[in-house]
N, C-alpha and C. Protein backbone atom coordinates (compact mmCIF):
# COMPACT_ATOMS: atom_id res chain seq x y z
N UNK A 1 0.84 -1.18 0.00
CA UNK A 1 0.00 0.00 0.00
C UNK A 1 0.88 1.24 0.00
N UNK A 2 0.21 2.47 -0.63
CA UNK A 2 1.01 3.77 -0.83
C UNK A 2 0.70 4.33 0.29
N UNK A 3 2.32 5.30 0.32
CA UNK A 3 1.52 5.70 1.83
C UNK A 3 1.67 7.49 1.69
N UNK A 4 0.33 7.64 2.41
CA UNK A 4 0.15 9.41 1.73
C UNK A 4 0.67 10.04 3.01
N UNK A 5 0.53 11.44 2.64
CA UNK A 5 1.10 12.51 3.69
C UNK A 5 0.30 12.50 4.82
N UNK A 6 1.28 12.80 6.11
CA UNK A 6 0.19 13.18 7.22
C UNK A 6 -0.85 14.67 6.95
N UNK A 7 0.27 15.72 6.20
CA UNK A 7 -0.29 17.05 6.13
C UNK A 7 -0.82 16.90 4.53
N UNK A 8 -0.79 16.12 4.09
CA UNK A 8 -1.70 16.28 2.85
C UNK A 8 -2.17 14.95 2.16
N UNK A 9 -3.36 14.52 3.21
CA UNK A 9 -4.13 13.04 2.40
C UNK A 9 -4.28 12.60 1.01
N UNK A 10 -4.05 13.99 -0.02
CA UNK A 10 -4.59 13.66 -1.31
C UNK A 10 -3.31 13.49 -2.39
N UNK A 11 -2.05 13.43 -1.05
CA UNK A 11 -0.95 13.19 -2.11
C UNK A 11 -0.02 12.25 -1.98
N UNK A 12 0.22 11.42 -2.50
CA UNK A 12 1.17 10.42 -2.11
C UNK A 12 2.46 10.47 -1.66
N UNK A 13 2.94 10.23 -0.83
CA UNK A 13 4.14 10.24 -0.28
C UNK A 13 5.32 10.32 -1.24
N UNK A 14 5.52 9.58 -2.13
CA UNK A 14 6.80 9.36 -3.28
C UNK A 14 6.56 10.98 -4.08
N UNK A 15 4.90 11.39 -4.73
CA UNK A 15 5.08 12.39 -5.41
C UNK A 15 5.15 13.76 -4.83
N UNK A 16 5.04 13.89 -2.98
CA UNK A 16 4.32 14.93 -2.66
C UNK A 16 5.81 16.33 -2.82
N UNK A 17 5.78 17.17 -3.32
CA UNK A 17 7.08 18.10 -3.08
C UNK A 17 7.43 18.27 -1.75
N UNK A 18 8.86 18.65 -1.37
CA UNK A 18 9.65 18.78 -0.15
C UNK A 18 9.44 19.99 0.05
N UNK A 19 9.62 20.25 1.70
CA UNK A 19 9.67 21.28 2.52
C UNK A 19 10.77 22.65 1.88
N UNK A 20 12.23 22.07 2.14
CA UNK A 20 13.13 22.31 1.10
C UNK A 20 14.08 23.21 2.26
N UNK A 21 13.65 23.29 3.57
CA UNK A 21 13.98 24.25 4.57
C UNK A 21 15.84 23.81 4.37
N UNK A 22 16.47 24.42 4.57
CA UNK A 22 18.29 24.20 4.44
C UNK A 22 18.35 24.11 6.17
N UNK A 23 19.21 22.53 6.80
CA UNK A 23 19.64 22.71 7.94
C UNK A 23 21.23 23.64 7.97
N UNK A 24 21.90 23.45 8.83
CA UNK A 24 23.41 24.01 9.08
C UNK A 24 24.12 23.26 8.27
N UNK A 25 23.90 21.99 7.65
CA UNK A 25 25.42 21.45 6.71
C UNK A 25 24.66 22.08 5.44
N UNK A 26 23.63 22.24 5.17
CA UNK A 26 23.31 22.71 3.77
C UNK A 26 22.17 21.91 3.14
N UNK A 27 21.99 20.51 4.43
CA UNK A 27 20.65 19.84 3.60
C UNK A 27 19.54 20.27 3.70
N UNK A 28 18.88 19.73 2.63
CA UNK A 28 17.39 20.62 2.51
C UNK A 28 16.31 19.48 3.10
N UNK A 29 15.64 19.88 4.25
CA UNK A 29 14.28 18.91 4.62
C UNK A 29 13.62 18.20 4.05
N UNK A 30 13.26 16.98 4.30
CA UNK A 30 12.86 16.00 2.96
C UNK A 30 11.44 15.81 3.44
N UNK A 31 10.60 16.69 4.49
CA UNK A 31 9.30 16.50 5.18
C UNK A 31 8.45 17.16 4.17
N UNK A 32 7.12 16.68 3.93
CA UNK A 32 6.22 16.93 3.21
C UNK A 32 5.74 18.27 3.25
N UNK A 33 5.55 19.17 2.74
CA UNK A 33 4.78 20.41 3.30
C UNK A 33 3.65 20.37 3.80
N UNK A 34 3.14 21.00 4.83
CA UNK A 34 1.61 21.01 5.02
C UNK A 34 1.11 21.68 3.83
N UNK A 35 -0.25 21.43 3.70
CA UNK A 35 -1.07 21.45 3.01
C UNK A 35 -1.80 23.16 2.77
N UNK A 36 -1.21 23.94 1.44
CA UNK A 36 -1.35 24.91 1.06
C UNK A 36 -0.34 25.59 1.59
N UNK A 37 0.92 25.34 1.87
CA UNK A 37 1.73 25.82 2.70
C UNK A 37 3.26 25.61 1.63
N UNK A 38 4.45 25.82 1.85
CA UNK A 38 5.42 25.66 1.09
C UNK A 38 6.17 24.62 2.06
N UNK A 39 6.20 25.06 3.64
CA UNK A 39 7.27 24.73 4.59
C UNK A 39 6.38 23.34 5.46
N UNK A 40 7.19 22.51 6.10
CA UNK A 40 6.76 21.85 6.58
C UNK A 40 6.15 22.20 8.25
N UNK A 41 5.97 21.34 9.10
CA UNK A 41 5.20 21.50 10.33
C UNK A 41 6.15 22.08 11.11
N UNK A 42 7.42 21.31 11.17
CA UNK A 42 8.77 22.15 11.86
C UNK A 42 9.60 23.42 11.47
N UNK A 43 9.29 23.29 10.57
CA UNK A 43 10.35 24.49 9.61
C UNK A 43 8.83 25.77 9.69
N UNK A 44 7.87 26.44 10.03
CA UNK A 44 6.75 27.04 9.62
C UNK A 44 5.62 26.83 8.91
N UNK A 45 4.97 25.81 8.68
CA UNK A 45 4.13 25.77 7.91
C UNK A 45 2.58 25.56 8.30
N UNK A 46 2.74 25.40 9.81
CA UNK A 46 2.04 25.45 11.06
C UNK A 46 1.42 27.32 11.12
N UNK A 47 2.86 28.04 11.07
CA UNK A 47 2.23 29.27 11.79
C UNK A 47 1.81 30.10 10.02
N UNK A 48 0.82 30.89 10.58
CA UNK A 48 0.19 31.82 9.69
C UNK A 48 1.48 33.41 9.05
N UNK A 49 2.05 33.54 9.65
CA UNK A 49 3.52 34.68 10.10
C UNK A 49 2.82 35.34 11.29
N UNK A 50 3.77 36.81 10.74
CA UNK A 50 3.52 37.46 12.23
C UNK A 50 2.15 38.30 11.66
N UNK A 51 1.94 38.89 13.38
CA UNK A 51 0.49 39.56 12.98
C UNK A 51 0.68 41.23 12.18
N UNK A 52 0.01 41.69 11.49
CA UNK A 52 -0.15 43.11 10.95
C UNK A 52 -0.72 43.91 11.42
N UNK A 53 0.68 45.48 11.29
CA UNK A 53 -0.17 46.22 12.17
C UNK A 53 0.54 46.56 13.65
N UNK A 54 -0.78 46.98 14.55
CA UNK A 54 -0.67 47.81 16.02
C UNK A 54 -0.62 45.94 16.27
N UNK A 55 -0.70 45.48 15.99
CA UNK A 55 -1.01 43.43 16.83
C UNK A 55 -0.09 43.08 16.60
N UNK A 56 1.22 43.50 16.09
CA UNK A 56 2.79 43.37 16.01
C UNK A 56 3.41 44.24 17.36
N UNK A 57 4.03 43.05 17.76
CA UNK A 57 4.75 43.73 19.23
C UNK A 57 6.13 44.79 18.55
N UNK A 58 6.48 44.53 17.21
CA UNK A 58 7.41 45.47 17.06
C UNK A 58 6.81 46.89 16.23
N UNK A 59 5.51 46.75 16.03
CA UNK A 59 5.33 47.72 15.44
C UNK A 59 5.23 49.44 16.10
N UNK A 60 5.69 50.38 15.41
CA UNK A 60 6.32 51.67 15.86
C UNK A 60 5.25 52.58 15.31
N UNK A 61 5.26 52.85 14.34
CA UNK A 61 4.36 54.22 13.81
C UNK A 61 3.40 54.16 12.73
N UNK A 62 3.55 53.15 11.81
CA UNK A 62 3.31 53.12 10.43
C UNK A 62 3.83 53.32 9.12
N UNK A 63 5.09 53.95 9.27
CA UNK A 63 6.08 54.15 8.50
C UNK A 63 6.44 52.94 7.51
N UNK A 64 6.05 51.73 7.64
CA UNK A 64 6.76 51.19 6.68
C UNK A 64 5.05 50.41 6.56
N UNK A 65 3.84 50.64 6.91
CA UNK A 65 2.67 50.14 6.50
C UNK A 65 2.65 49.89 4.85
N UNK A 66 1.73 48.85 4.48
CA UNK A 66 1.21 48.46 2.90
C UNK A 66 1.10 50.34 2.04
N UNK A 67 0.17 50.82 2.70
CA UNK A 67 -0.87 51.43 2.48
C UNK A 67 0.26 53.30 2.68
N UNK A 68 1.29 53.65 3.55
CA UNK A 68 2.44 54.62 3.47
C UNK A 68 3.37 54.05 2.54
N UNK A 69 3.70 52.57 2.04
CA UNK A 69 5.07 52.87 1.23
C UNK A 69 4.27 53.20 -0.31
N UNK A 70 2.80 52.82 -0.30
CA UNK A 70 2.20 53.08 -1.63
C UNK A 70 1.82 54.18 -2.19
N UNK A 71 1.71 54.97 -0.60
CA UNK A 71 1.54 56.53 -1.33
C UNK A 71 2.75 57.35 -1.34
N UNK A 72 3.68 56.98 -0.72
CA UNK A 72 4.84 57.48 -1.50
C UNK A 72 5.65 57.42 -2.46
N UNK A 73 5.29 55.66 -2.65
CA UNK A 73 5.83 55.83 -4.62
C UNK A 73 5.04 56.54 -5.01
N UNK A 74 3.39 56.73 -5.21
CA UNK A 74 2.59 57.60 -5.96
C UNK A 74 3.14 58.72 -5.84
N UNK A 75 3.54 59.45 -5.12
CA UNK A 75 3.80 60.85 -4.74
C UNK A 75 5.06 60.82 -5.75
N UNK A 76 6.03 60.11 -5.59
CA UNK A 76 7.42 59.71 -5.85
C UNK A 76 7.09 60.19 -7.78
N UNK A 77 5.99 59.31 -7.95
CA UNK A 77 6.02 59.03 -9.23
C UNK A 77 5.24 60.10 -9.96
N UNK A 78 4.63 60.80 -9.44
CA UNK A 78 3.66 62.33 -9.87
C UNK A 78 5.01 63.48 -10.14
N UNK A 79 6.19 63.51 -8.48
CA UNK A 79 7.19 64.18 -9.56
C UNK A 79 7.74 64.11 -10.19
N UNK A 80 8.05 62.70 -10.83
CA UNK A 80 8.75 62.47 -11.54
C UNK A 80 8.11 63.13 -13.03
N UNK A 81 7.02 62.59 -12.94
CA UNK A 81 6.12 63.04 -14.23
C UNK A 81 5.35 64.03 -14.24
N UNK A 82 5.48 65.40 -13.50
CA UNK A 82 4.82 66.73 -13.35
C UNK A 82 5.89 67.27 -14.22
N UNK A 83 5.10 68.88 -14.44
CA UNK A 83 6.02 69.78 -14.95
C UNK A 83 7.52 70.20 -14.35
N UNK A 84 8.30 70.92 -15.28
CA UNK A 84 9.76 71.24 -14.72
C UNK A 84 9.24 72.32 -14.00
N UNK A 85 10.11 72.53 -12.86
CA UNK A 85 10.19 74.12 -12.35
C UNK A 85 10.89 75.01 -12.83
């Protein structure tokens, strides 16, 4: 009998792709990925990342938010393409 993944029932063990995580000599993890995930259960593939936002313990001001680095390329990119002075 074939034997399938713990983190992904619908794939067989021989075909399922590797984790691929690099230990300290340079090998790459030969554990299955969880399922919709790249990394395996040990290497991250368990956690979601970190949280976004004020729900980040390192977060400071907003300065590097989605939503501030986008309006400053826009800005960035209006002078580029406005009139000369």
């Amino acid at each position: 009998m074939d034997q399938v993944t713990a983190a992904n029932p619908d794939v067989l063990m021989d075909d399922a792709p590797r984790c691929g995580a690099k230990d300290r000599a340079g090998m790459r993890c030969q554990s299955a990925p969880m399922k919709d995930r790249k990394r395996c259960r040990v290497h991250g593939g368990l956690s979601p990342g970190a949280p976004r936002g004020q729900k980040n313990g390192n977060y400071k001001d907003g300065h590097w938010t989605k939503e501030a680095v986008e309006e400053r390329r826009f800005i960035r990119s209006l002078l580029k393409t406005g009139p000369a002075l």
